[in-house]
C-alpha atoms as a PDB file:
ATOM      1  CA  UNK A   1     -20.148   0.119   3.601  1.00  0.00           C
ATOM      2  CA  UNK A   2     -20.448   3.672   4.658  1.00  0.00           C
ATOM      3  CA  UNK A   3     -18.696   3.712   7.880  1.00  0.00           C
ATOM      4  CA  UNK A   4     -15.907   1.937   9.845  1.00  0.00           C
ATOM      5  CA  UNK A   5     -15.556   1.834  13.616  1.00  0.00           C
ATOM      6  CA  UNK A   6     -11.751   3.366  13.289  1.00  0.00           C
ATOM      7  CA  UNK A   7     -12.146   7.427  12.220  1.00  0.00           C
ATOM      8  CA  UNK A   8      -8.915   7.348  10.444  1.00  0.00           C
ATOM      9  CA  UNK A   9     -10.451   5.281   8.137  1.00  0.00           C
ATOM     10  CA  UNK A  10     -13.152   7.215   7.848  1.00  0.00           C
ATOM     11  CA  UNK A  11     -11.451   9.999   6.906  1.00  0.00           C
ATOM     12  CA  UNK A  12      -9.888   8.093   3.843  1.00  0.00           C
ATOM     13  CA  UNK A  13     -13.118   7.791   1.762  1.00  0.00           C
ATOM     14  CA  UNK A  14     -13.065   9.995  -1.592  1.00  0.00           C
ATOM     15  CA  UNK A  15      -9.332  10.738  -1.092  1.00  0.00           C
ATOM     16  CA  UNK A  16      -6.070  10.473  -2.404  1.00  0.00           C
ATOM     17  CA  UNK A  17      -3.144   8.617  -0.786  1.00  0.00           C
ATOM     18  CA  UNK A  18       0.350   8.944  -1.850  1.00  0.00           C
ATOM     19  CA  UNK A  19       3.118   6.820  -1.096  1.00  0.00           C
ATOM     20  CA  UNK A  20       6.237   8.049  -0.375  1.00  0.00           C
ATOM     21  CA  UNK A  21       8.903   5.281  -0.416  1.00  0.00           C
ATOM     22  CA  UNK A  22      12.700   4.524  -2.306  1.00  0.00           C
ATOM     23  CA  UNK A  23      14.313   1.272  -1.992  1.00  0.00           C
ATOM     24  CA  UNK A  24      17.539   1.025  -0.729  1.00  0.00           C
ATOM     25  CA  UNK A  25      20.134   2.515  -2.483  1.00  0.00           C
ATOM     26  CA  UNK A  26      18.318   5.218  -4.044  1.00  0.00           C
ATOM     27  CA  UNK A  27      19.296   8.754  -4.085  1.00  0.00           C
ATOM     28  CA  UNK A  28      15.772   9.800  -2.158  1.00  0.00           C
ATOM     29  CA  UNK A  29      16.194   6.843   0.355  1.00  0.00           C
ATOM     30  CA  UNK A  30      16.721   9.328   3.297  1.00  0.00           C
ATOM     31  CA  UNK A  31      14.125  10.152   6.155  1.00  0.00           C
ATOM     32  CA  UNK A  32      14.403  14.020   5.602  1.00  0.00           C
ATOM     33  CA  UNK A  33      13.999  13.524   1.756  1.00  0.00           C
ATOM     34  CA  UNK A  34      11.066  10.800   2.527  1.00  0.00           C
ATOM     35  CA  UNK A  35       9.620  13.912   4.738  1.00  0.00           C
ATOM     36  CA  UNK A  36      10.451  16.836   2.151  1.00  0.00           C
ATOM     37  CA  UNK A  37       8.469  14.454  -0.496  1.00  0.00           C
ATOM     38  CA  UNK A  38       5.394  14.143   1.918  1.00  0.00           C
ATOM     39  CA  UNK A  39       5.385  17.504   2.845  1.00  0.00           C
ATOM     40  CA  UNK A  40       5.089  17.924  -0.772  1.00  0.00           C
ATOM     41  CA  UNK A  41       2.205  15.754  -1.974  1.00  0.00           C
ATOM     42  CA  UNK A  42       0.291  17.092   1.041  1.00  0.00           C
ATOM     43  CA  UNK A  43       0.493  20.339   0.095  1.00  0.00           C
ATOM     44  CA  UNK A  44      -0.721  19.935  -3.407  1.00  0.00           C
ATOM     45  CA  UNK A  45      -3.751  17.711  -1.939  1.00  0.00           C
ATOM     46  CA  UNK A  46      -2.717  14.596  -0.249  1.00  0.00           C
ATOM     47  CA  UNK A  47      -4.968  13.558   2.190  1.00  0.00           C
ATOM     48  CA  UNK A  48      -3.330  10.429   3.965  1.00  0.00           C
ATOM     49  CA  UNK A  49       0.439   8.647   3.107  1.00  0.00           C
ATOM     50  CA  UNK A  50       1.705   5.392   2.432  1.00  0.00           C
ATOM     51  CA  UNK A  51       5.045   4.940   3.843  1.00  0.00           C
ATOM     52  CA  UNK A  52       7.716   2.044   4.272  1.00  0.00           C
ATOM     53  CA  UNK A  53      10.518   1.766   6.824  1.00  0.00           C
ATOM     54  CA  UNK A  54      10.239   3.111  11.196  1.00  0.00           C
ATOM     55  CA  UNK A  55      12.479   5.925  10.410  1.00  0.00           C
ATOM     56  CA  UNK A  56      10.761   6.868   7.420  1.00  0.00           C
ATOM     57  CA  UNK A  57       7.167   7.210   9.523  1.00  0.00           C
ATOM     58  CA  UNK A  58       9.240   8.907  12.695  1.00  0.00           C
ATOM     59  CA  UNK A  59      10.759  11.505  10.857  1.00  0.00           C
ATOM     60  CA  UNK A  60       7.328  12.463   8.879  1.00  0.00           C
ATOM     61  CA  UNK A  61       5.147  11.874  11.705  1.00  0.00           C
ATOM     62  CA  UNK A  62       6.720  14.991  12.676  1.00  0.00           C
ATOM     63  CA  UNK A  63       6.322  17.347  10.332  1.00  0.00           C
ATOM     64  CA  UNK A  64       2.959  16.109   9.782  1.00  0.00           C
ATOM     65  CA  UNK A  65      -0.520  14.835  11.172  1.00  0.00           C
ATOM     66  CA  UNK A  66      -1.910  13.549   8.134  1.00  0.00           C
ATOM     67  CA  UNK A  67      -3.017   9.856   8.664  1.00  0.00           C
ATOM     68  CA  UNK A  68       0.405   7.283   8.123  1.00  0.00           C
ATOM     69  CA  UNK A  69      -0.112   4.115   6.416  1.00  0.00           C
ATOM     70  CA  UNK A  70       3.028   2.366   7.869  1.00  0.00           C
ATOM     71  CA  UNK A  71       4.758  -0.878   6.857  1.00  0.00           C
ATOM     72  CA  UNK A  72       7.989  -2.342   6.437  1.00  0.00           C
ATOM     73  CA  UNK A  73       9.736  -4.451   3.380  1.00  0.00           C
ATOM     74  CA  UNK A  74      12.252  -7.433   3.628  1.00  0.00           C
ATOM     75  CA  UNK A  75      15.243  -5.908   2.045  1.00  0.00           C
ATOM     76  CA  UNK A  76      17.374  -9.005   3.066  1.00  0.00           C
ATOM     77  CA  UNK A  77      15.840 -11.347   0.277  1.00  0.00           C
ATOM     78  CA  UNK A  78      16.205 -12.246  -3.522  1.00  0.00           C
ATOM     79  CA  UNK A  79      13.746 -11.496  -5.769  1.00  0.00           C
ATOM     80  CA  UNK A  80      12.943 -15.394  -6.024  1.00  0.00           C
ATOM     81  CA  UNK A  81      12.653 -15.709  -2.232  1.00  0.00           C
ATOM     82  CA  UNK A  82       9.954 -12.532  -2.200  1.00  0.00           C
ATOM     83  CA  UNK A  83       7.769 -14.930  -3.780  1.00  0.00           C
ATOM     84  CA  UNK A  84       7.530 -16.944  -1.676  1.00  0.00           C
ATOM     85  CA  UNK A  85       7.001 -15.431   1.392  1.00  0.00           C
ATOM     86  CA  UNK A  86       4.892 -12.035   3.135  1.00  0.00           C
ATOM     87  CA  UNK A  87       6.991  -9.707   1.763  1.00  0.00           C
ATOM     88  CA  UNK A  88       5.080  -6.613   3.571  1.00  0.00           C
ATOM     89  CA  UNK A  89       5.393  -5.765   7.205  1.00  0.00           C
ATOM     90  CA  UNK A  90       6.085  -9.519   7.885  1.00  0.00           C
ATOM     91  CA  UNK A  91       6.143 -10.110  11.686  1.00  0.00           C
ATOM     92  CA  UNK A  92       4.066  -8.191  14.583  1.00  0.00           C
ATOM     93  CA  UNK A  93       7.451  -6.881  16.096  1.00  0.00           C
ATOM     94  CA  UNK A  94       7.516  -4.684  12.764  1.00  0.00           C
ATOM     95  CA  UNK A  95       3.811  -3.944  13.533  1.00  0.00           C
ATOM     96  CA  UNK A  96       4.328  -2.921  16.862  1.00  0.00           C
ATOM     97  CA  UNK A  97       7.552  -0.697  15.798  1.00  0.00           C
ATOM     98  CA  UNK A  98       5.485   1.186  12.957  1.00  0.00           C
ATOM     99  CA  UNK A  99       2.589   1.690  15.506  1.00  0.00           C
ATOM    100  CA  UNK A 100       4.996   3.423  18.296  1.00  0.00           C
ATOM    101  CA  UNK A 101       6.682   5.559  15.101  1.00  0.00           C
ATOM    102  CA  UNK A 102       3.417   7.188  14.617  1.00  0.00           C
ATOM    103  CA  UNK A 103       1.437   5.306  12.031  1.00  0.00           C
ATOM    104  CA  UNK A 104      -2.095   5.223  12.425  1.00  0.00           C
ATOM    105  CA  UNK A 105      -2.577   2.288  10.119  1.00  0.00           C
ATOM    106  CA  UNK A 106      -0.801  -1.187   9.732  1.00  0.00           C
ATOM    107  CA  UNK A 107      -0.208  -2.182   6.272  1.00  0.00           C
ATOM    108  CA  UNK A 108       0.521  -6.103   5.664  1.00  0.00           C
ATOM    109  CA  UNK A 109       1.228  -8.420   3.919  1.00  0.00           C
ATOM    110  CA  UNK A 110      -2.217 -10.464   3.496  1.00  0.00           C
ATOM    111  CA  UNK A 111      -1.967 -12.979   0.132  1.00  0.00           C
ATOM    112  CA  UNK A 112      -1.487 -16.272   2.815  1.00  0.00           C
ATOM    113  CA  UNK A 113       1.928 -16.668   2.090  1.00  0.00           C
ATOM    114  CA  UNK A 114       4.231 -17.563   5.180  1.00  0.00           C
ATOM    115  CA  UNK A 115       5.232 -14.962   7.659  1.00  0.00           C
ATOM    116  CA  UNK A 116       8.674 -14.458   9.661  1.00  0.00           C
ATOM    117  CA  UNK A 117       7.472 -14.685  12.982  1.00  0.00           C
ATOM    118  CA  UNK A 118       4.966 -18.015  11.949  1.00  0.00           C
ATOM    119  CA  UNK A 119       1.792 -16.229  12.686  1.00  0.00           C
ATOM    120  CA  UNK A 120      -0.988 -16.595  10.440  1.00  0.00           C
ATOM    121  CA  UNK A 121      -3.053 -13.653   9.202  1.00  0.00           C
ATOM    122  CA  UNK A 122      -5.944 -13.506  11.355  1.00  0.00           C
ATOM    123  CA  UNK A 123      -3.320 -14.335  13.872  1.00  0.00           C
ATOM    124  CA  UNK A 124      -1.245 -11.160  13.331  1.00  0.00           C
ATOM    125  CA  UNK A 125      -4.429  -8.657  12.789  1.00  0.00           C
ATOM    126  CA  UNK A 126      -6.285  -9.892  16.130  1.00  0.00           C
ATOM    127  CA  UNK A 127      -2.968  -8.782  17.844  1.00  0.00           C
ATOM    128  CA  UNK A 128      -2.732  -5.494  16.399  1.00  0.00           C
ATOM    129  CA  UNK A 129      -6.442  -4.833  17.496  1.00  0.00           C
ATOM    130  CA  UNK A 130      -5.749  -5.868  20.524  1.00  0.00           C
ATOM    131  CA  UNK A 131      -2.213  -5.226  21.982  1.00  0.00           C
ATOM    132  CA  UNK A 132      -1.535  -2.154  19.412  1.00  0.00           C
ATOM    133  CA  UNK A 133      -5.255  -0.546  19.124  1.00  0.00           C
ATOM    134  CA  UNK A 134      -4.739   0.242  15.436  1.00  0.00           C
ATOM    135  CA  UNK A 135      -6.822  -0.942  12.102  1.00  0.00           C
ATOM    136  CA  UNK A 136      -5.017  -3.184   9.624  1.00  0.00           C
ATOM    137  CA  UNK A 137      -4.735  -2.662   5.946  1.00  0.00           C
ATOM    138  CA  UNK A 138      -4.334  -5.794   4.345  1.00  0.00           C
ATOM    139  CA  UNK A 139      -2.022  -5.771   0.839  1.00  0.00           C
ATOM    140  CA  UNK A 140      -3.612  -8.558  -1.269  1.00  0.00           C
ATOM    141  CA  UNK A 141      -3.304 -10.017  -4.972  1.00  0.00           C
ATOM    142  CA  UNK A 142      -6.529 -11.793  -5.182  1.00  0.00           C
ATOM    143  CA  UNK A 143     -10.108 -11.760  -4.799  1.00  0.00           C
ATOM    144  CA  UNK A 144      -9.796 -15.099  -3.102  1.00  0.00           C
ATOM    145  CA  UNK A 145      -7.460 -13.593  -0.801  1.00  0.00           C
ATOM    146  CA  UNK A 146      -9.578 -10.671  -0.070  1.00  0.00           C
ATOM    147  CA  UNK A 147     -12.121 -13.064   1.096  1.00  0.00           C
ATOM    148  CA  UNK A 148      -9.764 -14.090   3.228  1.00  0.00           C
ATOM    149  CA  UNK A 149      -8.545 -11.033   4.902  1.00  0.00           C
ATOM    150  CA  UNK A 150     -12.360  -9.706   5.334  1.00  0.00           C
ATOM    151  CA  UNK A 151     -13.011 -13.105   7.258  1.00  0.00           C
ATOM    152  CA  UNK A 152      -9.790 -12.723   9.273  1.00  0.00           C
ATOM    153  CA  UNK A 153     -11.018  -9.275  10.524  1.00  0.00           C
ATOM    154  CA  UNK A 154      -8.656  -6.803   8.062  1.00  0.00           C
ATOM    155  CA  UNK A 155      -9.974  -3.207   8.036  1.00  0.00           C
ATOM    156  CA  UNK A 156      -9.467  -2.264   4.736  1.00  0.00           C
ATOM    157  CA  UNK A 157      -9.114  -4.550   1.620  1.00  0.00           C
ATOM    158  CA  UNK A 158      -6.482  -3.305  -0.977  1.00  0.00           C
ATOM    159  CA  UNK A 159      -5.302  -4.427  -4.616  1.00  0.00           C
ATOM    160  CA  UNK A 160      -1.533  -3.613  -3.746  1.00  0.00           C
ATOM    161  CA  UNK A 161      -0.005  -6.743  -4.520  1.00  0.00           C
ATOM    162  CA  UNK A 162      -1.828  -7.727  -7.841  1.00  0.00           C
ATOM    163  CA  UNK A 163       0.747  -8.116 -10.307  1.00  0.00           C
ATOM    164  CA  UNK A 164       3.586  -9.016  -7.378  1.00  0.00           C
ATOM    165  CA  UNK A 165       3.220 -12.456  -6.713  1.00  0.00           C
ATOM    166  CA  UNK A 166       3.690 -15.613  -8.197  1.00  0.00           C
ATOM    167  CA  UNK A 167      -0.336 -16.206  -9.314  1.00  0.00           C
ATOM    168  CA  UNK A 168      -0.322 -12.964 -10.737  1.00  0.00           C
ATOM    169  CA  UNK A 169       2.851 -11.980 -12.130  1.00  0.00           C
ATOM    170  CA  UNK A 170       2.653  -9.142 -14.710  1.00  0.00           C
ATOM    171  CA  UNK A 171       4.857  -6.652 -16.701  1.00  0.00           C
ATOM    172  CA  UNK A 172       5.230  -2.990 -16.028  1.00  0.00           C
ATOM    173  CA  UNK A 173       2.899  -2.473 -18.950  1.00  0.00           C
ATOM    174  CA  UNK A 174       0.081  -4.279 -17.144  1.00  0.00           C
ATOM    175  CA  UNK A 175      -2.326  -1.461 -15.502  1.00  0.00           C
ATOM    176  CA  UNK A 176      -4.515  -1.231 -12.476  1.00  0.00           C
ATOM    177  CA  UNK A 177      -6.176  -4.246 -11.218  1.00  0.00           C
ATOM    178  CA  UNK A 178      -9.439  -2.641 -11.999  1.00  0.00           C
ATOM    179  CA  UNK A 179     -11.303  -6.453 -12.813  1.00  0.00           C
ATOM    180  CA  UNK A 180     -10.089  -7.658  -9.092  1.00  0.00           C
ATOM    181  CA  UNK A 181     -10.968  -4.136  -7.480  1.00  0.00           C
ATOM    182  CA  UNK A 182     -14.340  -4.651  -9.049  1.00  0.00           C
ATOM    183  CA  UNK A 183     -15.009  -7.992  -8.069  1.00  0.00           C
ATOM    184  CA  UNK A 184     -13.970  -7.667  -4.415  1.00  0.00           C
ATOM    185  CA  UNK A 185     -16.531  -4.081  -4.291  1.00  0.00           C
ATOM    186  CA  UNK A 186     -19.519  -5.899  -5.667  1.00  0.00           C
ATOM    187  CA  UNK A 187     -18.695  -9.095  -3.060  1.00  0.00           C
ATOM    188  CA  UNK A 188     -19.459  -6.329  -0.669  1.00  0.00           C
ATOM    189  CA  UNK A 189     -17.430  -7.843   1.858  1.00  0.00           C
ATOM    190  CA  UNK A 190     -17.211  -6.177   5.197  1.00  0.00           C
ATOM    191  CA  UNK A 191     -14.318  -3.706   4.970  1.00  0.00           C
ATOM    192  CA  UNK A 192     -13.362  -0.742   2.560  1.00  0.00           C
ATOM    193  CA  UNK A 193     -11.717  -1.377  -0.443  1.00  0.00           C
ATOM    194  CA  UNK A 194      -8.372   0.573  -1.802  1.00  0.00           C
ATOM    195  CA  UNK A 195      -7.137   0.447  -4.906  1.00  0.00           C
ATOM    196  CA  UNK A 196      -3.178   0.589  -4.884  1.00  0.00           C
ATOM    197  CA  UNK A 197      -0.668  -0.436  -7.521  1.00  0.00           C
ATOM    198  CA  UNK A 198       0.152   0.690 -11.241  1.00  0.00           C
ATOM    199  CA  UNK A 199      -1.735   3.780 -10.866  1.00  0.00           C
ATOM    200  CA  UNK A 200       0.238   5.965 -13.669  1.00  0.00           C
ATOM    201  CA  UNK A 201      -2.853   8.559 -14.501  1.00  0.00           C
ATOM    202  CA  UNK A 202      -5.722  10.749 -12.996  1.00  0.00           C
ATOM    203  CA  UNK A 203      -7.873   8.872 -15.708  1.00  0.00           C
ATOM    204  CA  UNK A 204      -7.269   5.940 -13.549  1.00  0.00           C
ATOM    205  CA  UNK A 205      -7.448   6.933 -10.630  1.00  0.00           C
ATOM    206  CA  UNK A 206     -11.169   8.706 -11.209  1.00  0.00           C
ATOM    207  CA  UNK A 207     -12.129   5.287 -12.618  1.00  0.00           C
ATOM    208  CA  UNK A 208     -11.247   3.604  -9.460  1.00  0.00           C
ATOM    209  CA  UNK A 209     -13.508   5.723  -7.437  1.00  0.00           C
ATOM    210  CA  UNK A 210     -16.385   5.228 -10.100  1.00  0.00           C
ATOM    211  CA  UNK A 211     -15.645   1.630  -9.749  1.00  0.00           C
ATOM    212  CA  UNK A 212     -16.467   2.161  -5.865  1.00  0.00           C
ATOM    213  CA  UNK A 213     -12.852   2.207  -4.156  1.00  0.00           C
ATOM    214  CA  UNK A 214     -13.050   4.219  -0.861  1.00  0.00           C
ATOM    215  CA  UNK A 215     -10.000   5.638  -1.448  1.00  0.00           C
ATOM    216  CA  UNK A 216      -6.615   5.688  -3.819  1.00  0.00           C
ATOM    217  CA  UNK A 217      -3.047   5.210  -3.221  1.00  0.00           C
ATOM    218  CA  UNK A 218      -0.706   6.659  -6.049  1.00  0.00           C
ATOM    219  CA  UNK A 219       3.340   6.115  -5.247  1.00  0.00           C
ATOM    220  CA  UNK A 220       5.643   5.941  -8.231  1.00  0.00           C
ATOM    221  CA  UNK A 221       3.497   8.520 -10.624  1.00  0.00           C
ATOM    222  CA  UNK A 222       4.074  10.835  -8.593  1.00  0.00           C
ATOM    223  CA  UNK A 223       7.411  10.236  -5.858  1.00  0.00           C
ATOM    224  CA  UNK A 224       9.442   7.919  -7.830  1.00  0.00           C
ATOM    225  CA  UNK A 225      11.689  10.253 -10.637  1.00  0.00           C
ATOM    226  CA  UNK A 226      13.364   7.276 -11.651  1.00  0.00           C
ATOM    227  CA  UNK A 227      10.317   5.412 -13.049  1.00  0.00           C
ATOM    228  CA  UNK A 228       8.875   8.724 -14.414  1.00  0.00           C
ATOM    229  CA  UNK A 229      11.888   9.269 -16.327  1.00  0.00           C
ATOM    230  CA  UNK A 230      12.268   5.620 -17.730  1.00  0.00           C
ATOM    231  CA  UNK A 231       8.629   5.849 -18.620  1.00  0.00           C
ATOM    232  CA  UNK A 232       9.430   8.880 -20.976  1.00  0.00           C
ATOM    233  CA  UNK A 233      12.516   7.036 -21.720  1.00  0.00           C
ATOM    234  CA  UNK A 234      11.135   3.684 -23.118  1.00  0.00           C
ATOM    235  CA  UNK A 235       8.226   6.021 -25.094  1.00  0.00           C
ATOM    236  CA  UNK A 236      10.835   7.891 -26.972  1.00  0.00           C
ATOM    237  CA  UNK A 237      12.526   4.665 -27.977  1.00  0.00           C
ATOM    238  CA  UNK A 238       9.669   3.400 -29.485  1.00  0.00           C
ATOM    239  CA  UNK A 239       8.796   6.407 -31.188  1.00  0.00           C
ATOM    240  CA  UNK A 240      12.209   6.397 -32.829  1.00  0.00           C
ATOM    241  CA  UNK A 241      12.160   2.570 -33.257  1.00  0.00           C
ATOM    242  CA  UNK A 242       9.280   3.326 -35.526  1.00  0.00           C
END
């Protein structure tokens, strides 16, 4: 695919897209800090951001006019209950909230698993065509839910939940979802592909591209301290383990 009809998509091909987000709790989970840390990554290159939470996408929206990737997290859940259900941006209200912050694209929640508000996927992405005029960027896990998404009319296709659910559950030390990222290119199904999630070096990142992504998202490599420093934490122990 060379084209989409939504420019801001367009624009996304051959670039990198970093997402600033902290959970709850965390020192950096502030709007002006969220802001400060996008300011940041755009001006060493960022092209587009990934960001979770309305007041997080308000309070960047305007400082910047980079393209937003908006969604929202359930932070009212266990971990057990996450698995169970769309995790990501999980009713249209949220949609429609992240769309009048300033986000030009709606990130979801896309592996089939049940939704707040009841609406299925192709459900939720006809109505933020329609009622919200903005493309959908649909978080997946699987190839067979990729298929899925393309045939429920998602405008980009991205590997951001392999490794998160319950068919795919994997350890920190699991890398990239390069196989599913590759499978899902080669299906040439009828939206970009992104690949998102455990993307911890530029040597992964390039291979993504070569691999045919249209664009990559890098978060915690590069706006996350805390997993940076436990990273060079848990090497050290080993080394000294040894």
């Amino acid at each position: 695919m060379s084209k989409t009809k939504y420019d801001v998509i367009n624009k996304l091909r051959g670039v990198l897209i970093v997402s600033c987000q902290a959970d709850r709790g965390e020192p950096l989970c502030k709007p002006e800090i969220i802001a400060a840390l996008s300011l940041s990554v755009v001006s060493g290159g960022a092209s587009a951001l990934r960001l979770e939470g309305v007041e997080n996408v308000c309070a960047v929206r305007a400082v910047t006019d980079v393209p937003i990737i908006g969604l929202t997290k359930l932070h009212d859940i266990s971990y057990e209950e996450r698995m169970n259900c769309a995790f990501i941006t999980s009713t249209f209200e949220e949609a429609h909230a992240l769309s009048d912050a300033g986000a030009d694209i709606i990130a979801i929640d896309a592996t089939g698993r049940p939704r707040r508000d009841g609406l299925s996927v192709s459900e939720t992405v006809r109505r933020i065509h329609e009622e919200l005029g903005k493309p959908v960027m649909a978080d997946l896990a699987t190839f067979e839910e990729a298929k899925a998404a393309a045939e429920a009319g998602a405008d980009i296709l991205s590997t951001t939940l392999f490794g998160y659910t319950k068919e795919t559950l994997a350890g920190d030390e699991v890398g990239p979802g390069f196989d599913m990222l590759k499978k899902i290119v080669d299906a040439k199904l009828d939206a970009p592909v992104i690949m998102e999630g455990r993307v911890w070096s530029t040597d992964e990142a390039a291979r993504a591209f070569e691999l045919g992504a249209w664009a990559v998202v890098v978060g915690s490599a590069i706006t996350r301290p805390h997993h940076i420093t436990r990273r060079f934490v848990r090497a050290i122990e080993s080394r000294i383990q040894k």
